[in-house]
N, C-alpha and C. Protein backbone atom coordinates (compact mmCIF):
# COMPACT_ATOMS: atom_id res chain seq x y z
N UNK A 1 0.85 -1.18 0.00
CA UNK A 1 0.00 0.00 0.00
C UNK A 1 0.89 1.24 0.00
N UNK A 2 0.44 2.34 -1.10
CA UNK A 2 1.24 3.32 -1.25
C UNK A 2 0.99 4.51 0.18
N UNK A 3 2.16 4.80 0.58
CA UNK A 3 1.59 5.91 1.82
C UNK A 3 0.36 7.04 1.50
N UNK A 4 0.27 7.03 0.26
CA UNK A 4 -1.02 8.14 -0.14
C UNK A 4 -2.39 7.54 0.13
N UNK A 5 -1.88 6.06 0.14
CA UNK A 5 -3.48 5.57 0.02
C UNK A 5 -3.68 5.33 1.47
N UNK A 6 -2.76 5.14 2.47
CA UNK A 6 -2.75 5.15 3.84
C UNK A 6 -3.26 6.34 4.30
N UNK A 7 -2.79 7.46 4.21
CA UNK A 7 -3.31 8.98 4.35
C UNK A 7 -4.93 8.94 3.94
N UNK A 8 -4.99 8.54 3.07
CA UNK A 8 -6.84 8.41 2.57
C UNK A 8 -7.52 7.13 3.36
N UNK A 9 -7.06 6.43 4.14
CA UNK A 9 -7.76 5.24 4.59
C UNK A 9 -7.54 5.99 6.00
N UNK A 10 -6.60 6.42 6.65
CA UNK A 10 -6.97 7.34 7.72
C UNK A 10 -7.39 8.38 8.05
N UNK A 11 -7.91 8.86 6.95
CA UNK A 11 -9.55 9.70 6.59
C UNK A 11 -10.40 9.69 6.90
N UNK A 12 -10.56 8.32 6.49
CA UNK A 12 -11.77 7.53 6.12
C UNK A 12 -12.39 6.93 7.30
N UNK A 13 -11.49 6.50 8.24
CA UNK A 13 -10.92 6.30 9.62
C UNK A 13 -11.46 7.46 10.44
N UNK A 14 -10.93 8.56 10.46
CA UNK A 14 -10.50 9.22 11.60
C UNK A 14 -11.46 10.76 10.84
N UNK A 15 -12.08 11.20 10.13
CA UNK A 15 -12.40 11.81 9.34
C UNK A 15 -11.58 13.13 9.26
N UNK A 16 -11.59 14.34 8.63
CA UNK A 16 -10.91 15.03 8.16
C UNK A 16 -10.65 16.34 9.50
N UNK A 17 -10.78 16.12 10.46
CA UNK A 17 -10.38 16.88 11.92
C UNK A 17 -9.65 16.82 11.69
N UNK A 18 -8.49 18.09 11.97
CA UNK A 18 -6.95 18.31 11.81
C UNK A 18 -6.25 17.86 13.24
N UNK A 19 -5.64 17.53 13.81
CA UNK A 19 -4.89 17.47 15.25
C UNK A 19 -3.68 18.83 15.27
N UNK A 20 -4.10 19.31 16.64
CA UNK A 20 -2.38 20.35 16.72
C UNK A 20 -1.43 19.23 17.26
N UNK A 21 -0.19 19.76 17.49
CA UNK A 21 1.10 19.35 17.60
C UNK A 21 0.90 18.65 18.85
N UNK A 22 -0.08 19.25 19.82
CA UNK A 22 -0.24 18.93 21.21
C UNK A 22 -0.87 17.77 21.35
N UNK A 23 -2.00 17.68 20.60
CA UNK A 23 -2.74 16.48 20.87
C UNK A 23 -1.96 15.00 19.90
N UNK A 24 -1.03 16.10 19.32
CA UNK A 24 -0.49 14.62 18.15
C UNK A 24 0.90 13.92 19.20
N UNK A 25 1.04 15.29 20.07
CA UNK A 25 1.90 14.42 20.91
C UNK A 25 1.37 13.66 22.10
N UNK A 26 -0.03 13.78 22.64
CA UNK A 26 -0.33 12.81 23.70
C UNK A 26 -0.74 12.04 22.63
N UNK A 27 -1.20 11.82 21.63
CA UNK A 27 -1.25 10.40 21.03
C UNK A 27 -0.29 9.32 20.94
N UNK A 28 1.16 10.24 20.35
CA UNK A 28 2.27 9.25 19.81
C UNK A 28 2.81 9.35 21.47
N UNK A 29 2.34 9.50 22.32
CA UNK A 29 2.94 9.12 23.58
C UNK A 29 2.35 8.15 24.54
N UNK A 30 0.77 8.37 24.15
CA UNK A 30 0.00 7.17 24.30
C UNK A 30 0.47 5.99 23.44
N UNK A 31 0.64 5.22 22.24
CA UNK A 31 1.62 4.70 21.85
C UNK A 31 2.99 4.23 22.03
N UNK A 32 3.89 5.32 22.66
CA UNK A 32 4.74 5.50 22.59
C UNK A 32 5.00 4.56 24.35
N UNK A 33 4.01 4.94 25.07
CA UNK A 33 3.76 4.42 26.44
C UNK A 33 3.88 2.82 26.26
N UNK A 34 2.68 2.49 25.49
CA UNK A 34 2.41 1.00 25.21
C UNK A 34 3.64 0.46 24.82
N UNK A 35 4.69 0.87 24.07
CA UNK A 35 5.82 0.11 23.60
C UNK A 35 6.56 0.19 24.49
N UNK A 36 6.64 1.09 25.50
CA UNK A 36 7.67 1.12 26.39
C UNK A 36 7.40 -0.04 27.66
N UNK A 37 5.81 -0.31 27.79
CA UNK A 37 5.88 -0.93 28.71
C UNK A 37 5.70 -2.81 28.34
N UNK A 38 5.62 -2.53 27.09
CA UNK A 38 6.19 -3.93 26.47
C UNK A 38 7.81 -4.40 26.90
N UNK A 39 8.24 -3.62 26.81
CA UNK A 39 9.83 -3.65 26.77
C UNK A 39 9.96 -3.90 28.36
N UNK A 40 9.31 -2.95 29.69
CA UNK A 40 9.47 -3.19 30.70
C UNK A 40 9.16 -4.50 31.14
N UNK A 41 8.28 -5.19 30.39
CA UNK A 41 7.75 -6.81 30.76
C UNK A 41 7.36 -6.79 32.31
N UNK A 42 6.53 -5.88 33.08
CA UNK A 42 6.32 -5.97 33.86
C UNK A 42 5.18 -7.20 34.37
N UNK A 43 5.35 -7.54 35.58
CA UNK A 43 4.34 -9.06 35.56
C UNK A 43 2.88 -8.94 35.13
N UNK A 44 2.29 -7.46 35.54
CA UNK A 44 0.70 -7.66 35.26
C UNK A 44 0.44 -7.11 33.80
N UNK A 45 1.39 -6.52 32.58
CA UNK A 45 1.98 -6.38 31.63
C UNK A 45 1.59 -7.82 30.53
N UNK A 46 2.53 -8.60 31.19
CA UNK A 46 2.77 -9.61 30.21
C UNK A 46 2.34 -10.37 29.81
N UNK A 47 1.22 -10.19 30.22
CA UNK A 47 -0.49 -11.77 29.78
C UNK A 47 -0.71 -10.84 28.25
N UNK A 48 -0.33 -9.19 28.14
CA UNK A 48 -0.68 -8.89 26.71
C UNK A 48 0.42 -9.11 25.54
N UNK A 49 1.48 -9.45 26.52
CA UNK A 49 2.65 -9.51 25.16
C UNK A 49 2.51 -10.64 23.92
N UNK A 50 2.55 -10.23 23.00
CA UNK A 50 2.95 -11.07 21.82
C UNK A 50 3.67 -10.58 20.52
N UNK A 51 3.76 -10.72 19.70
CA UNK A 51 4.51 -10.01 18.66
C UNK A 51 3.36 -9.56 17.82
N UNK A 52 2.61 -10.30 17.85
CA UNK A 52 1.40 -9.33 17.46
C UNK A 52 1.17 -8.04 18.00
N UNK A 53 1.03 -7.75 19.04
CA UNK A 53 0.44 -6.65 19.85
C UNK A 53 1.69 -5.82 19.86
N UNK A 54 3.42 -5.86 19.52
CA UNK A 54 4.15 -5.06 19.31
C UNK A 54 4.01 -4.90 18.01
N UNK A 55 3.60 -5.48 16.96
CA UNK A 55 3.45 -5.53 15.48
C UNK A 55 2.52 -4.08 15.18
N UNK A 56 1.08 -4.20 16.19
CA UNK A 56 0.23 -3.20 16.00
C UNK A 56 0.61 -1.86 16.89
N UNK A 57 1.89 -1.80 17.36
CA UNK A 57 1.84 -0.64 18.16
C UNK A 57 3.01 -0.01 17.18
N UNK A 58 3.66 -0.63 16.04
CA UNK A 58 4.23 0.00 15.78
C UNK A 58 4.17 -0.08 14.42
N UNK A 59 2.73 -0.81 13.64
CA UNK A 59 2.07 0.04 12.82
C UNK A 59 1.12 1.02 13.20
N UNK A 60 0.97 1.32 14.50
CA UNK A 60 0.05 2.16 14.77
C UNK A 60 0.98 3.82 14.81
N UNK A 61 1.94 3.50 14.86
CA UNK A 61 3.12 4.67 14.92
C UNK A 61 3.00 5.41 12.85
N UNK A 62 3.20 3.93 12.20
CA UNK A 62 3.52 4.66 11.41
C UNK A 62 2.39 5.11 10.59
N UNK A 63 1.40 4.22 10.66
CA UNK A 63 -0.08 4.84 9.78
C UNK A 63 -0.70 6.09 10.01
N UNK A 64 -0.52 6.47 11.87
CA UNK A 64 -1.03 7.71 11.92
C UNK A 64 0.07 9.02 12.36
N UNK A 65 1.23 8.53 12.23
CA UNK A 65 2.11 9.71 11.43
C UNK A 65 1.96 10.49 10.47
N UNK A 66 1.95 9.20 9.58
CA UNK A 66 1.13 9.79 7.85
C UNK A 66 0.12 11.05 8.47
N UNK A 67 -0.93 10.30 8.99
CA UNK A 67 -2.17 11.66 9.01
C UNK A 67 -1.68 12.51 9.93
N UNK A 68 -1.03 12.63 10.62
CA UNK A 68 -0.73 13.69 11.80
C UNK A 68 0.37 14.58 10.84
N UNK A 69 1.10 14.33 9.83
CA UNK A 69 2.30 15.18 8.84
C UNK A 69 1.15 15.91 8.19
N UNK A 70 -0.01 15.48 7.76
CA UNK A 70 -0.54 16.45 6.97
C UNK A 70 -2.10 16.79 7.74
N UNK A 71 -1.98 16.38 8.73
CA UNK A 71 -2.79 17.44 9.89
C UNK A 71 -2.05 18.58 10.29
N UNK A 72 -0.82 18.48 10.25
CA UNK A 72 0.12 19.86 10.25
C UNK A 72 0.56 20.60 9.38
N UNK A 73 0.12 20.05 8.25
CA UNK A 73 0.21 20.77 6.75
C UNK A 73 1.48 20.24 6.19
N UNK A 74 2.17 19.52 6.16
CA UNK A 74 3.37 18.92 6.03
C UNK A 74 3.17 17.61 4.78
N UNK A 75 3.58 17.68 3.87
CA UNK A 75 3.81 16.27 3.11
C UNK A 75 4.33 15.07 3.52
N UNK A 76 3.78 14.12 4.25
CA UNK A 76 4.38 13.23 4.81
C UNK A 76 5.36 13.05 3.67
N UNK A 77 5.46 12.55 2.27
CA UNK A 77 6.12 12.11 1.68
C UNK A 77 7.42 12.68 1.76
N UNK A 78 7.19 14.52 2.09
CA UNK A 78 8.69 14.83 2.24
C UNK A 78 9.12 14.94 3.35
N UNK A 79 8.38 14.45 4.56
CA UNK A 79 8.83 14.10 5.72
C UNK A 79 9.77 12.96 6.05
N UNK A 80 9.13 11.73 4.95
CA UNK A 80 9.99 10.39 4.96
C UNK A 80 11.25 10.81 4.39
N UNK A 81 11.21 11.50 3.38
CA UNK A 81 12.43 12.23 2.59
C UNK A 81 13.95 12.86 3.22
N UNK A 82 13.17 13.61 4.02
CA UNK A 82 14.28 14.10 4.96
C UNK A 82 14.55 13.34 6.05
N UNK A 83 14.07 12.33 6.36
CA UNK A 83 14.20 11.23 7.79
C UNK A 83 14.96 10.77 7.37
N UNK A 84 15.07 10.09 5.80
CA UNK A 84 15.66 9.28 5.16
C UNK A 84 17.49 9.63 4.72
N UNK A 85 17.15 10.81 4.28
CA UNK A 85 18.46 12.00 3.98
C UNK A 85 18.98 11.43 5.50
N UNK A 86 18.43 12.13 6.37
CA UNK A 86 19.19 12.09 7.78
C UNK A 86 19.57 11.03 8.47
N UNK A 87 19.35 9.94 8.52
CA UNK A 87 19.58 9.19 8.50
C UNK A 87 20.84 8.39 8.16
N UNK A 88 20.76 8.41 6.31
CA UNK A 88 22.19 8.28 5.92
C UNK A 88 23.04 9.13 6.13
N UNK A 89 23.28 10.54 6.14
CA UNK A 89 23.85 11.30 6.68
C UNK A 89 24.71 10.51 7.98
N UNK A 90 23.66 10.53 8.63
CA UNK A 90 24.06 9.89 10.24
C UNK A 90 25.11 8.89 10.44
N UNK A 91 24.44 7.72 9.36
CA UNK A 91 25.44 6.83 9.28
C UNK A 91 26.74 6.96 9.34
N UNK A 92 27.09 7.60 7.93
CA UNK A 92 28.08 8.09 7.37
C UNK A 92 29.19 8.63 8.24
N UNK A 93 29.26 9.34 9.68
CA UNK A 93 29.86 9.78 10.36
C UNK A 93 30.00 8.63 12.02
């Protein structure tokens, strides 16, 4: 699936409400929570672990990135662009 058509299926999803920066960050932190406490494996935690349930927390990162780049007016596409630039950059040194 092309990321454009992801952006239109989380539309379709989530309908065309924009998010600010604020609420896009208690989301990806709500998220961001869940993966962390995968990792902690704490005992009352771990009846949910599977690789499934890390599978969906971290397509859940990247599907609604997409819509949160252009809830901020941003082209996701040239968001991946420059992640990507930076990245190798990074390497490189």
């Amino acid at each position: 699936m092309k990321t454009t058509d992801l952006l239109k299926l989380g539309r379709e999803i989530w309908g065309d409400k924009k998010l600010n920066l604020a609420e896009i960050i208690v989301r990806l932190g709500k998220v961001f929570g869940d993966i962390c406490r995968w990792e902690r494996s704490a005992p009352k935690d771990k009846k949910f672990h599977s690789d499934a349930e890390l599978k969906k927390e971290l397509g859940n990162i990247i599907f609604s990135t997409i819509r949160w780049c252009d809830d901020l007016g941003y082209d996701h596409e040239e968001c991946i662009r420059l992640a990507v630039n930076c990245q190798k950059k990074f390497k490189k040194k």
